[in-house]
C-alpha atoms as a PDB file:
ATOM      1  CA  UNK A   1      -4.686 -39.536 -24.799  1.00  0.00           C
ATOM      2  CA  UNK A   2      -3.277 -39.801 -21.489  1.00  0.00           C
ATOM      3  CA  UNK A   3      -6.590 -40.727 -18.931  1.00  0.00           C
ATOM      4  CA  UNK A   4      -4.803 -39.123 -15.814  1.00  0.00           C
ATOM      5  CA  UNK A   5      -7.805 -39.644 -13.832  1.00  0.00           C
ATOM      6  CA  UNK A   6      -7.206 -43.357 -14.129  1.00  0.00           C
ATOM      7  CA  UNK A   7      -3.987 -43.302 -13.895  1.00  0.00           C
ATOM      8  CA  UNK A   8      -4.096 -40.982 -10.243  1.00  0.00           C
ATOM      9  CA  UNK A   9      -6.909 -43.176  -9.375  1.00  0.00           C
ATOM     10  CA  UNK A  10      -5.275 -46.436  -9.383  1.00  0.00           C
ATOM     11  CA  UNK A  11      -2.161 -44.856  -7.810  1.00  0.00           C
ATOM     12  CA  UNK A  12      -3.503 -43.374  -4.745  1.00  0.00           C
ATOM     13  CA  UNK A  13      -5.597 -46.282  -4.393  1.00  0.00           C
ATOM     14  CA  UNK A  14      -2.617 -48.787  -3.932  1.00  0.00           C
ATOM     15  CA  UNK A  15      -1.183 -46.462  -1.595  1.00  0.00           C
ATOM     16  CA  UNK A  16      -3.841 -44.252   0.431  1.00  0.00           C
ATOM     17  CA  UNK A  17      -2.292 -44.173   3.882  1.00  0.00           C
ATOM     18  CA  UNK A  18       1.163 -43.715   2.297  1.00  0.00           C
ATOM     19  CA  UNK A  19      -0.129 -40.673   0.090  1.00  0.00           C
ATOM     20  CA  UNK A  20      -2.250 -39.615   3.824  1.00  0.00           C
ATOM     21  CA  UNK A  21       1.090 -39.904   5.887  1.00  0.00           C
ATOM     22  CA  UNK A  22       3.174 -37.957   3.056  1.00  0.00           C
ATOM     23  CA  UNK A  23       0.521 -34.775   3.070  1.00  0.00           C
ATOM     24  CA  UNK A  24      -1.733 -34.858   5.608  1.00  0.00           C
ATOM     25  CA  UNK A  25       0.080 -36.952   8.552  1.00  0.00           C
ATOM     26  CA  UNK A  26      -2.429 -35.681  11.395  1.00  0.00           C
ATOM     27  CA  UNK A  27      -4.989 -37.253  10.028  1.00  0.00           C
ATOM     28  CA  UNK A  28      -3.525 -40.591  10.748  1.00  0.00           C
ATOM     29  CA  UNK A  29      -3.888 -39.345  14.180  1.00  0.00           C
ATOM     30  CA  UNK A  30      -7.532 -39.912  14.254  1.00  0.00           C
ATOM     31  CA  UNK A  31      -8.654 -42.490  11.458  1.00  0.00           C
ATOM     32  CA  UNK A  32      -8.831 -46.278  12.152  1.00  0.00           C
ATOM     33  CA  UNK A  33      -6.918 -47.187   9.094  1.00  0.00           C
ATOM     34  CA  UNK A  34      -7.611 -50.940   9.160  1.00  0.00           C
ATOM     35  CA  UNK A  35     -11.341 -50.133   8.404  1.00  0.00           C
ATOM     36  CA  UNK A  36     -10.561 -48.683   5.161  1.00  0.00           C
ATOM     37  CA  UNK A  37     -13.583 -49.049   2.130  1.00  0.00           C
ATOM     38  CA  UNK A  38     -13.549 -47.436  -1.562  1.00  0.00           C
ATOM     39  CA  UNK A  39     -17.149 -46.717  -2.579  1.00  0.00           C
ATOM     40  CA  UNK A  40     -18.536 -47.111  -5.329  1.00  0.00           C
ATOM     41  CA  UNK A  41     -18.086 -44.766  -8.091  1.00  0.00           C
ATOM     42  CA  UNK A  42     -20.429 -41.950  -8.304  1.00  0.00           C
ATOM     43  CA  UNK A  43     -22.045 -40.037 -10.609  1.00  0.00           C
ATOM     44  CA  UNK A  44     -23.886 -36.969 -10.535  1.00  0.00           C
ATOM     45  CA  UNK A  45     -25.761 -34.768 -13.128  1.00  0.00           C
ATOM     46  CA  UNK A  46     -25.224 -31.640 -13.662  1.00  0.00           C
ATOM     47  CA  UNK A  47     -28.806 -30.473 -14.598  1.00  0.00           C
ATOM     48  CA  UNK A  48     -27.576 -27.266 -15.852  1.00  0.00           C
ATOM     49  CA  UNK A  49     -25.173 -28.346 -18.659  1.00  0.00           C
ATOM     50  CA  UNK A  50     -26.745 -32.168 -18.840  1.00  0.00           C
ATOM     51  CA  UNK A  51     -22.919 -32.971 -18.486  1.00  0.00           C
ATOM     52  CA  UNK A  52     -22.291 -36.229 -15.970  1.00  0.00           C
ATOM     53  CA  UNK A  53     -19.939 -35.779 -13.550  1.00  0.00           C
ATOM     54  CA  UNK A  54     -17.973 -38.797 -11.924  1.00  0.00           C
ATOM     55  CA  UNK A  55     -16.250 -38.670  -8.583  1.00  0.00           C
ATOM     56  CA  UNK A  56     -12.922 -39.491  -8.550  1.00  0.00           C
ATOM     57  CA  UNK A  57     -12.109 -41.506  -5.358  1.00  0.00           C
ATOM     58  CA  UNK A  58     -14.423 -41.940  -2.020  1.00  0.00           C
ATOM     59  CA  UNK A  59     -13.078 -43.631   1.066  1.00  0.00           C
ATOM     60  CA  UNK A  60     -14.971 -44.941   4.271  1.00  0.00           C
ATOM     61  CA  UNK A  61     -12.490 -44.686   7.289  1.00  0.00           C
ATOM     62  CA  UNK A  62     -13.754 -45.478  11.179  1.00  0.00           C
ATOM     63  CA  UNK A  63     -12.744 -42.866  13.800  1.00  0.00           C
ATOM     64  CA  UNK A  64      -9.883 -43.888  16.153  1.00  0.00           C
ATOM     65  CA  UNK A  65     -11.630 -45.351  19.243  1.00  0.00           C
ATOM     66  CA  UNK A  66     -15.669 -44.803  17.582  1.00  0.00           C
ATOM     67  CA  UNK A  67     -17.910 -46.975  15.979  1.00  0.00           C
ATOM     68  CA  UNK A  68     -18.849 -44.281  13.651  1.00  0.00           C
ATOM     69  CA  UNK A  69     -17.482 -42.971  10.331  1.00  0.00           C
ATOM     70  CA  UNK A  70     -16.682 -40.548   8.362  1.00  0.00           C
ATOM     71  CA  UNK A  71     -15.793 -40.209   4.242  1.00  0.00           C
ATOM     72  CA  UNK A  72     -12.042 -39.067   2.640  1.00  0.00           C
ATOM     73  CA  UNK A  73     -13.128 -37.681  -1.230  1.00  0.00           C
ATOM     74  CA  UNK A  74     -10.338 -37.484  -3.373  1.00  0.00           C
ATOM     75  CA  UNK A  75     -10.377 -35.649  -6.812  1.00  0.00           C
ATOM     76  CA  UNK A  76      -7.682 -35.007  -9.219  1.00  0.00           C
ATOM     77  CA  UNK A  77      -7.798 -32.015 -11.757  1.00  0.00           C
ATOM     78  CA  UNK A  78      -5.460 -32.550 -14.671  1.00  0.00           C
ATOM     79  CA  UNK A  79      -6.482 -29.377 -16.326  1.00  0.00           C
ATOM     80  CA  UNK A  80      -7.141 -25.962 -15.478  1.00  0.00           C
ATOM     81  CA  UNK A  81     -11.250 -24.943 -14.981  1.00  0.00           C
ATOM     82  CA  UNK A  82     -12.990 -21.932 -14.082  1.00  0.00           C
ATOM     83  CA  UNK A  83     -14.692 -22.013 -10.800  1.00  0.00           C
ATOM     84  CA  UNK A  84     -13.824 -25.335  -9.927  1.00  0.00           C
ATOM     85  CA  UNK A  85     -13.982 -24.542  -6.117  1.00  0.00           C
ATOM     86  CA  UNK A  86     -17.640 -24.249  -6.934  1.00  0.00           C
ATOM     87  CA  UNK A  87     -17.962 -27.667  -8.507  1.00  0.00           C
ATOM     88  CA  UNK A  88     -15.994 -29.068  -5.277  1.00  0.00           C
ATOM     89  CA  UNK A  89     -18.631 -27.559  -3.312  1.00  0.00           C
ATOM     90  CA  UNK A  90     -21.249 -29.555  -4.821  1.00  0.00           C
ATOM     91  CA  UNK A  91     -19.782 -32.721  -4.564  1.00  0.00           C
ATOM     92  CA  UNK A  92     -19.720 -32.527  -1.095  1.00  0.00           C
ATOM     93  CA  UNK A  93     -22.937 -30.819  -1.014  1.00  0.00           C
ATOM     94  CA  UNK A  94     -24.472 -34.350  -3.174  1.00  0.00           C
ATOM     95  CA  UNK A  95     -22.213 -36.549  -0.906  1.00  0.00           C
ATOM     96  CA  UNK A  96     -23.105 -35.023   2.689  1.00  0.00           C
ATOM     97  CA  UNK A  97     -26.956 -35.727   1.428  1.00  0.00           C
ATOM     98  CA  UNK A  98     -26.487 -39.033   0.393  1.00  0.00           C
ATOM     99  CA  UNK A  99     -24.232 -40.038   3.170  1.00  0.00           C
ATOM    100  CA  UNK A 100     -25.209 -37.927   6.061  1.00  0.00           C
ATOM    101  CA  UNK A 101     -21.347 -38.774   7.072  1.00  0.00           C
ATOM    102  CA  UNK A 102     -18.251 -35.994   7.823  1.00  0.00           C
ATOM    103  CA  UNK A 103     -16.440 -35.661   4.416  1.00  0.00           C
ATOM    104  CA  UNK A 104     -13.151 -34.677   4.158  1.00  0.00           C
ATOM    105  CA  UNK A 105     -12.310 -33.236   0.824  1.00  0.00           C
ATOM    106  CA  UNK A 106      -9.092 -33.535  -1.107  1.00  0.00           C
ATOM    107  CA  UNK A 107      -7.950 -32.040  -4.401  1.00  0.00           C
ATOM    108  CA  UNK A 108      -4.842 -32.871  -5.994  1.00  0.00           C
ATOM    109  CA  UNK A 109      -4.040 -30.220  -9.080  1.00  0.00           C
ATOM    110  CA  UNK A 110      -1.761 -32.353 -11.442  1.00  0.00           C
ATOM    111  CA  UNK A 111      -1.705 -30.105 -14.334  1.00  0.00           C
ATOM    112  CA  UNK A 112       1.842 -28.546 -15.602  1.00  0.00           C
ATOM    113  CA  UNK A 113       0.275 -24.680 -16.240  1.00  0.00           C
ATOM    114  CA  UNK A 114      -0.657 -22.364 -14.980  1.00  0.00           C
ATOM    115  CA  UNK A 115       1.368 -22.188 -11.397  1.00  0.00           C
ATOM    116  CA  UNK A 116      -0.414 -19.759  -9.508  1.00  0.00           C
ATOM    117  CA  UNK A 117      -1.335 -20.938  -6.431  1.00  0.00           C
ATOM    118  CA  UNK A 118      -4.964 -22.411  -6.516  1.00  0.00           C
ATOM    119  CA  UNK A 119      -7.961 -21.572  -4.797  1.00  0.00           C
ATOM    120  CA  UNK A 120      -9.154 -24.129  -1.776  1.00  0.00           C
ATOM    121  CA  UNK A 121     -12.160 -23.062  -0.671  1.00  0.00           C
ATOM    122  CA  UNK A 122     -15.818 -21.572  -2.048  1.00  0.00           C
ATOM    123  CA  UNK A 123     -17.100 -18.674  -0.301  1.00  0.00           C
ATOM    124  CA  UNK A 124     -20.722 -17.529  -0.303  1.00  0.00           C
ATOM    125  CA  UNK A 125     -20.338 -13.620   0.663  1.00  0.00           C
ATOM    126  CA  UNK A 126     -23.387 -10.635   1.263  1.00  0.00           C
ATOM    127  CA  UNK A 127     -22.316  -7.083   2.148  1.00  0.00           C
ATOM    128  CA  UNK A 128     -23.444  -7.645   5.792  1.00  0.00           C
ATOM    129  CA  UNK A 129     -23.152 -11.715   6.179  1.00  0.00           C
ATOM    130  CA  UNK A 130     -20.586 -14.473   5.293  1.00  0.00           C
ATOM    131  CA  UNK A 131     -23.148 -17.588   4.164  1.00  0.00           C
ATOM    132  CA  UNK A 132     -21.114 -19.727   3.110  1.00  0.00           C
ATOM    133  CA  UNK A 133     -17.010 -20.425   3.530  1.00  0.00           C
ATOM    134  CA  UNK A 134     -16.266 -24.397   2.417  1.00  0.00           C
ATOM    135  CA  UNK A 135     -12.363 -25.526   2.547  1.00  0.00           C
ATOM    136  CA  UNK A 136     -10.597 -28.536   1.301  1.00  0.00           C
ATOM    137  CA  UNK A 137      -6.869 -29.147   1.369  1.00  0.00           C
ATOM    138  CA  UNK A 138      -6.014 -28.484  -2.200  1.00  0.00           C
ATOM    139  CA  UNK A 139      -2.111 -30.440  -3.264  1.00  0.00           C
ATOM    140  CA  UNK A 140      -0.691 -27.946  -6.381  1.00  0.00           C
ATOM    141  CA  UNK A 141       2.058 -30.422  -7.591  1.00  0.00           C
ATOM    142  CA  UNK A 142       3.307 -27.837  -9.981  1.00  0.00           C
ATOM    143  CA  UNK A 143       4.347 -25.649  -6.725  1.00  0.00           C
ATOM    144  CA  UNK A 144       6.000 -28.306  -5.214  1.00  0.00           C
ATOM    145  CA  UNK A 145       9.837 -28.917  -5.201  1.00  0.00           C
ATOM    146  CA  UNK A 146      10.678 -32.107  -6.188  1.00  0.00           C
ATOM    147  CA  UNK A 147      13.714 -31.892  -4.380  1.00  0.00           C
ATOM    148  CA  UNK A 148      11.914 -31.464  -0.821  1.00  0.00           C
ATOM    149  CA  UNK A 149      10.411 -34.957  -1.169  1.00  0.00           C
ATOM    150  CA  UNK A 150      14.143 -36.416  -1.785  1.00  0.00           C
ATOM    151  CA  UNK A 151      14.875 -37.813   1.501  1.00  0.00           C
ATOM    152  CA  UNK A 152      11.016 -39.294   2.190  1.00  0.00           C
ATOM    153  CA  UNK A 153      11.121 -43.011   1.200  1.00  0.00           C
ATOM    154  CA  UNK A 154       7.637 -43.513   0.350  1.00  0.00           C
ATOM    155  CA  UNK A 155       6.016 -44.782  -3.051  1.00  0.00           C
ATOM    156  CA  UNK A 156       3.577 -41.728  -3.547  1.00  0.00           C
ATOM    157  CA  UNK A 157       6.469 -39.745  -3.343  1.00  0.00           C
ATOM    158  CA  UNK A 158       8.560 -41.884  -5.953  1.00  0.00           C
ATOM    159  CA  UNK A 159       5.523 -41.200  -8.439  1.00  0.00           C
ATOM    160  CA  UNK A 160       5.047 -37.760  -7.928  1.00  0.00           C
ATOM    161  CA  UNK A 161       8.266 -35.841  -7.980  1.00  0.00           C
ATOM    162  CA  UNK A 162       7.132 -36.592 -11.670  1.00  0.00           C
ATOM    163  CA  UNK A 163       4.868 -33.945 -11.975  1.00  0.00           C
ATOM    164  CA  UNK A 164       6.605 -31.527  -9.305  1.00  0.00           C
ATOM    165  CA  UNK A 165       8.084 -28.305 -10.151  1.00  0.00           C
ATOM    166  CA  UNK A 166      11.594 -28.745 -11.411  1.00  0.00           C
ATOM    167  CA  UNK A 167      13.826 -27.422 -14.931  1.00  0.00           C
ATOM    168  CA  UNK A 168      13.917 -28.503 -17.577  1.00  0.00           C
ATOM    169  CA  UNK A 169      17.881 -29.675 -17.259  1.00  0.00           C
ATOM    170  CA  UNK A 170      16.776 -31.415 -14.091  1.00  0.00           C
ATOM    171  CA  UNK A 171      14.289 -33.769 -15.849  1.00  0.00           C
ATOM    172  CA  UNK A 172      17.255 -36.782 -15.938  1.00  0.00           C
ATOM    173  CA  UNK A 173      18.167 -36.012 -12.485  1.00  0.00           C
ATOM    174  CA  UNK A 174      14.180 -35.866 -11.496  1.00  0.00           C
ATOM    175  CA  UNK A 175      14.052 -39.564 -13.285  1.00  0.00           C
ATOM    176  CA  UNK A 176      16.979 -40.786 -11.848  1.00  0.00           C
ATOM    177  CA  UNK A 177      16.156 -39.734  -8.857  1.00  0.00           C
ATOM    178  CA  UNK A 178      12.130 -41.425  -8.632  1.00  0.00           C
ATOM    179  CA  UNK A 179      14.020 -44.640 -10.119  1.00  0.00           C
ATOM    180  CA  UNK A 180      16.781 -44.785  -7.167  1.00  0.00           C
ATOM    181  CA  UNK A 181      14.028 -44.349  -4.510  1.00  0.00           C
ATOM    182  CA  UNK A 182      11.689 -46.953  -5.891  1.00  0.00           C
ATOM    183  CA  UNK A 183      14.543 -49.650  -6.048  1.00  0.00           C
ATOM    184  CA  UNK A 184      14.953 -49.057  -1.943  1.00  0.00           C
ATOM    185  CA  UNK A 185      11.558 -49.500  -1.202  1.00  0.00           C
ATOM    186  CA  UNK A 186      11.021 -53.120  -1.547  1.00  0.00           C
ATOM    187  CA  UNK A 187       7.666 -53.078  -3.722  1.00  0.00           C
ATOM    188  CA  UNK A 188       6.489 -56.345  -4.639  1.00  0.00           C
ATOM    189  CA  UNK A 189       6.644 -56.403  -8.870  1.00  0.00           C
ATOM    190  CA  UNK A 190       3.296 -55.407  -9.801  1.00  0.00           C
ATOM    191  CA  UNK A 191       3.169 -52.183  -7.391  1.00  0.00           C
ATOM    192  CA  UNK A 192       6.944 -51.518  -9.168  1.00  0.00           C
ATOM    193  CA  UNK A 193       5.352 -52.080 -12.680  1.00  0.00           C
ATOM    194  CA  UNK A 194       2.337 -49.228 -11.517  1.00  0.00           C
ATOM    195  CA  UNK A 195       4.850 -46.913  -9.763  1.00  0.00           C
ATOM    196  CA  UNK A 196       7.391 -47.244 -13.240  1.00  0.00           C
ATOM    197  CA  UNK A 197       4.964 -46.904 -15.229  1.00  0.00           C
ATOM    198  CA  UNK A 198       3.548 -43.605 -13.984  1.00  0.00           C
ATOM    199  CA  UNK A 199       6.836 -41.927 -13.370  1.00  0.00           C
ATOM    200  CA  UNK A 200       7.566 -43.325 -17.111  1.00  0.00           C
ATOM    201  CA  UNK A 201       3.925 -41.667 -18.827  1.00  0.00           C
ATOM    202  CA  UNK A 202       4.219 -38.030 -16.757  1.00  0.00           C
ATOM    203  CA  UNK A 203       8.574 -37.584 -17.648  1.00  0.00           C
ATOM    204  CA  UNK A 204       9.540 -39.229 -21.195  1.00  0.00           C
ATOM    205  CA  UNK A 205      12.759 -38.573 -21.535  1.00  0.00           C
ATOM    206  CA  UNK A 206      13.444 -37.803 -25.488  1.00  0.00           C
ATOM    207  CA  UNK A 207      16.682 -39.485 -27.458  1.00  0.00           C
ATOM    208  CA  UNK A 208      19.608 -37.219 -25.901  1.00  0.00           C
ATOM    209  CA  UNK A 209      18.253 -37.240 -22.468  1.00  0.00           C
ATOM    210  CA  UNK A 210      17.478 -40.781 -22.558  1.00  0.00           C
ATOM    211  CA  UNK A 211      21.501 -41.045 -23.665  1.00  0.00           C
ATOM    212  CA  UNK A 212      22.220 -38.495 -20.666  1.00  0.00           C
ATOM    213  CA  UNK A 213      20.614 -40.801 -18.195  1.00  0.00           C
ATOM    214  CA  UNK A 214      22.582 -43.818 -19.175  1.00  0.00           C
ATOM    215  CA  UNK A 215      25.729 -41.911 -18.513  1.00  0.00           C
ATOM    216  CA  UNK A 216      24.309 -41.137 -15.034  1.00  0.00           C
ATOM    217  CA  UNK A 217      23.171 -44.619 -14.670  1.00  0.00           C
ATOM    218  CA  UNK A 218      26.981 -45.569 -15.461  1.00  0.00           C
ATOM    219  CA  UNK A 219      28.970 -43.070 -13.612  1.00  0.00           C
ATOM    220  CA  UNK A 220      26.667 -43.679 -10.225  1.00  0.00           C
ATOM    221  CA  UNK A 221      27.563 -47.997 -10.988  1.00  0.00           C
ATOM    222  CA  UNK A 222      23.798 -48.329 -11.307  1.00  0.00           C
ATOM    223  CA  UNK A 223      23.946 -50.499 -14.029  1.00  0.00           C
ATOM    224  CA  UNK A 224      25.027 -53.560 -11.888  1.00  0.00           C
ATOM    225  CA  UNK A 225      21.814 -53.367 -10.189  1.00  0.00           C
ATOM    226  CA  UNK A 226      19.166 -56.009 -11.506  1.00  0.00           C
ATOM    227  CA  UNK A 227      15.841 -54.189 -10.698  1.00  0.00           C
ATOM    228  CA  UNK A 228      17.175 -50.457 -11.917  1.00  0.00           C
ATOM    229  CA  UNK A 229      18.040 -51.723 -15.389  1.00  0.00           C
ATOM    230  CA  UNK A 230      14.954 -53.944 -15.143  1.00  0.00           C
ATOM    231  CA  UNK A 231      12.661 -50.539 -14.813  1.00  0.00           C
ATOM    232  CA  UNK A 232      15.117 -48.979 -17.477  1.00  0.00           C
ATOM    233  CA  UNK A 233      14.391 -51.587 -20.059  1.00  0.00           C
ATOM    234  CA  UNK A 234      11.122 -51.835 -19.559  1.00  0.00           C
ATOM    235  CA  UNK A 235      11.054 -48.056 -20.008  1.00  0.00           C
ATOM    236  CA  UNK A 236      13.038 -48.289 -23.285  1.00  0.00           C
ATOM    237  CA  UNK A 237      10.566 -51.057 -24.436  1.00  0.00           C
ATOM    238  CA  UNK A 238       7.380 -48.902 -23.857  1.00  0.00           C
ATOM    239  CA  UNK A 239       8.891 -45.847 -25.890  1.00  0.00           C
ATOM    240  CA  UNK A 240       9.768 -48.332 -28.660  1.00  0.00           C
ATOM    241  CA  UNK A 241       6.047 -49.404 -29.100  1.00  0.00           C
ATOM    242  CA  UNK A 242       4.568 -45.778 -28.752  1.00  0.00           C
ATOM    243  CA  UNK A 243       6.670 -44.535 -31.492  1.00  0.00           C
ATOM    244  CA  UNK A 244       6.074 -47.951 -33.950  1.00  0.00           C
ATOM    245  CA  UNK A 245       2.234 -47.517 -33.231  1.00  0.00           C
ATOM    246  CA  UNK A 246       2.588 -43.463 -34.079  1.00  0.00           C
ATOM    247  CA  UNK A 247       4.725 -44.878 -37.344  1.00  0.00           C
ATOM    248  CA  UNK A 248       1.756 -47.473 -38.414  1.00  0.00           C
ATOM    249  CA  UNK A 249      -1.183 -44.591 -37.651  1.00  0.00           C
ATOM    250  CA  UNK A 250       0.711 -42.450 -39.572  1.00  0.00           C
ATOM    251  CA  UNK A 251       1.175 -44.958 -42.216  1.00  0.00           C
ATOM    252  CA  UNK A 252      -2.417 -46.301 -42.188  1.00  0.00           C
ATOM    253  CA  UNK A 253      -4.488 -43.853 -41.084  1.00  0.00           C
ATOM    254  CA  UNK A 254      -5.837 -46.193 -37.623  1.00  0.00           C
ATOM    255  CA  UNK A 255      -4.826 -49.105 -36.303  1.00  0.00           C
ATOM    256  CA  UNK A 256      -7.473 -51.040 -34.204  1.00  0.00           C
ATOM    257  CA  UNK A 257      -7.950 -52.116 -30.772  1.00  0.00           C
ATOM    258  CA  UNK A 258      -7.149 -55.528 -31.213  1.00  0.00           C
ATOM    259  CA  UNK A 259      -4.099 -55.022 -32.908  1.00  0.00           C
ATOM    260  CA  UNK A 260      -2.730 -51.983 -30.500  1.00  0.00           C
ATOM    261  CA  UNK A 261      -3.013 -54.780 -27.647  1.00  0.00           C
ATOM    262  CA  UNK A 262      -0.915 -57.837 -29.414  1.00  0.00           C
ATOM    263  CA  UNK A 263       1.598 -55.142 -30.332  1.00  0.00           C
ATOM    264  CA  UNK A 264       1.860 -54.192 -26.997  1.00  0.00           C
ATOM    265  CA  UNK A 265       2.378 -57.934 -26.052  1.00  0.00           C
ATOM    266  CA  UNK A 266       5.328 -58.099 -27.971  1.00  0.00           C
ATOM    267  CA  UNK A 267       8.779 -58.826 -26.709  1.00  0.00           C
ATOM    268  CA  UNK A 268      11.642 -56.670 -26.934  1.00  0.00           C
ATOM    269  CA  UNK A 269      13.394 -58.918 -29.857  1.00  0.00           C
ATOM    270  CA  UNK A 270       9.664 -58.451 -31.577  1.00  0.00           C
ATOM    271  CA  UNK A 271       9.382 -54.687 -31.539  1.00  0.00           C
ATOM    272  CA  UNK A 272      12.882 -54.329 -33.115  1.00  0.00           C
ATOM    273  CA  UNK A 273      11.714 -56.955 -35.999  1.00  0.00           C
ATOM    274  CA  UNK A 274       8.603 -54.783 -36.402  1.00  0.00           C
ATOM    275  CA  UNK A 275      10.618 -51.724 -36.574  1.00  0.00           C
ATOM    276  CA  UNK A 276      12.436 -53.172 -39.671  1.00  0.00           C
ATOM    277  CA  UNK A 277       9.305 -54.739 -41.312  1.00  0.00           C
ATOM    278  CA  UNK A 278       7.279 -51.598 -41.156  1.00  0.00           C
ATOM    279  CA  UNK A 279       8.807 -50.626 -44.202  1.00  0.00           C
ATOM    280  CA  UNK A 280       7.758 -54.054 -45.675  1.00  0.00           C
ATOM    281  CA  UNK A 281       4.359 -53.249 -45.111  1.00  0.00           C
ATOM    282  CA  UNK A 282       1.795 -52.415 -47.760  1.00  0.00           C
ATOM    283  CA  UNK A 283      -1.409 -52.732 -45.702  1.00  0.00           C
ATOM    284  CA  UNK A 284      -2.788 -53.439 -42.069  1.00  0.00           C
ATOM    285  CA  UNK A 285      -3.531 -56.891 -43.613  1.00  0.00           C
ATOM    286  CA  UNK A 286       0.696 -57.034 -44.123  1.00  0.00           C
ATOM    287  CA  UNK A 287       0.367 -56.209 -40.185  1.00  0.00           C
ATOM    288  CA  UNK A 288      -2.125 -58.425 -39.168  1.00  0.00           C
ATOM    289  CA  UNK A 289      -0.338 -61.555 -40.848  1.00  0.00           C
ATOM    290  CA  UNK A 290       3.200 -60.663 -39.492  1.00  0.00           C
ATOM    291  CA  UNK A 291       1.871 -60.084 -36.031  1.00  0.00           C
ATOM    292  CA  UNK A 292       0.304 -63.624 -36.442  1.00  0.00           C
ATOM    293  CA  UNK A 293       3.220 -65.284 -37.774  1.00  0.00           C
ATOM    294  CA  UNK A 294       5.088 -64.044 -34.204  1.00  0.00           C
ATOM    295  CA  UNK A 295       2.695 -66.619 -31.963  1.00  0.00           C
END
């Protein structure tokens, strides 16, 4: 299972104002960014289902020229829910009581279906009075084209043509594309590894495409360059280990924890071994004493 609201969380976290100046560039107009907090995570109860909700992402920012704040509340929706506006709504109902602060609220709607264009507000309505109208700035990725956000050199940008709109024969170019644009932006390694690494989770390339964009990786003489096939590789080692842990949890039911981690540890030399010994195998103790053999 794919926990997208980690995976969004840590993203936009690394780069806030860069994700701020790509979508919503006036508010850098009017928001001190050095003064930049996270909360802490919140939770709220929904006393009418018992279920717990958890916010996804709160930021305190200063006002340009005030010594007074105001909050930026991020959520991502990876999947498709009734009335959501309404759910919005009371977060920043819960929020504005707690904080007694200005909240500006963002959604970012990462699912792949449906595409019609989302709702971004909650309106309270009587046949003679408007109670109620609440807005937030509501980002549909699905009704985005990827190919608008070619030219921007920016690392939000890099990760999310991922989960743009685009077809299905574009999905190498799409790749290609996110991998030549985070090569020019001179990322230090680790913010390279998270940036790969989500452009790698939201578009897996299967076998033939994977083939398709080595051919594009040749013909563009991409291959010289050290960090591109460094991203590639690590790419290429990733699928190797998702498809050897499917093979054992096929072949044994579960594997744990423990061992899901020291096969993910594994060098590139040692998931090709495993891939041969698998075959060997006649238990998860066969497993556990090959992997500890490798040390």
């Amino acid at each position: 299972m794919i926990d997208h609201d980690r995976l969004f969380k840590e993203l936009i976290q690394t780069f806030f104002w860069e994700f701020i100046e790509l979508f919503l560039p006036e508010v850098l107009e009017y928001v001190k960014t050095d003064s930049l907090i996270f909360l802490p995570e919140e939770i709220f109860t929904d006393v009418t289902s018992g279920d717990k909700r958890k916010i996804d992402l709160l930021a305190q920012v200063k006002w340009q020229g005030q010594d007074s704040y105001f909050l930026i509340h991020l959520e991502n929706q990876a999947y498709n829910q009734k009335e959501f506006e309404r759910r919005m709504f009371h977060y920043f109902a819960r929020l504005d009581a707690k904080y007694l602060l200005p909240i500006f609220p963002i959604v970012i709607f990462s699912y792949d279906e449906p595409k019609r264009p989302e709702k971004s507000q909650y309106i309270v309505n009587f046949p003679h009075r408007k109670i109620l109208e609440f807005n937030y700035f509501a980002l549909q990725l699905n009704n985005l084209n990827w190919r608008n956000f070619l030219n921007q050199p920016n690392p939000v940008a890099a990760a999310l043509m991922a989960k743009m709109e685009f077809k299905p024969e574009e999905r190498v170019r799409v790749k290609l594309e996110c991998l030549r644009m985070l090569v020019t932006l001179r990322l230090n390694p680790a913010k390279i590894e998270l940036i790969s690494g989500f452009i790698d989770t939201y578009l897996r390339l299967n076998t033939t495409e994977e083939e398709q964009l080595d051919t594009e990786l040749k013909q563009a003489n991409l291959v010289e360059d050290e960090k591109i096939m460094e991203i590639v590789t690590s790419w290429m080692e990733k699928g190797e280990q998702k498809i050897i842990k499917r093979q054992l949890k096929r072949r044994f039911n579960n594997i744990s924890p423990t061992l899901e981690s020291r096969i993910n540890s594994l060098s590139s030399e040692q998931i090709e071994n495993l891939s041969d010994a698998i075959f060997d195998f006649q238990s998860l103790e066969d497993l556990t004493n090959w992997l500890e053999q490798q040390n």
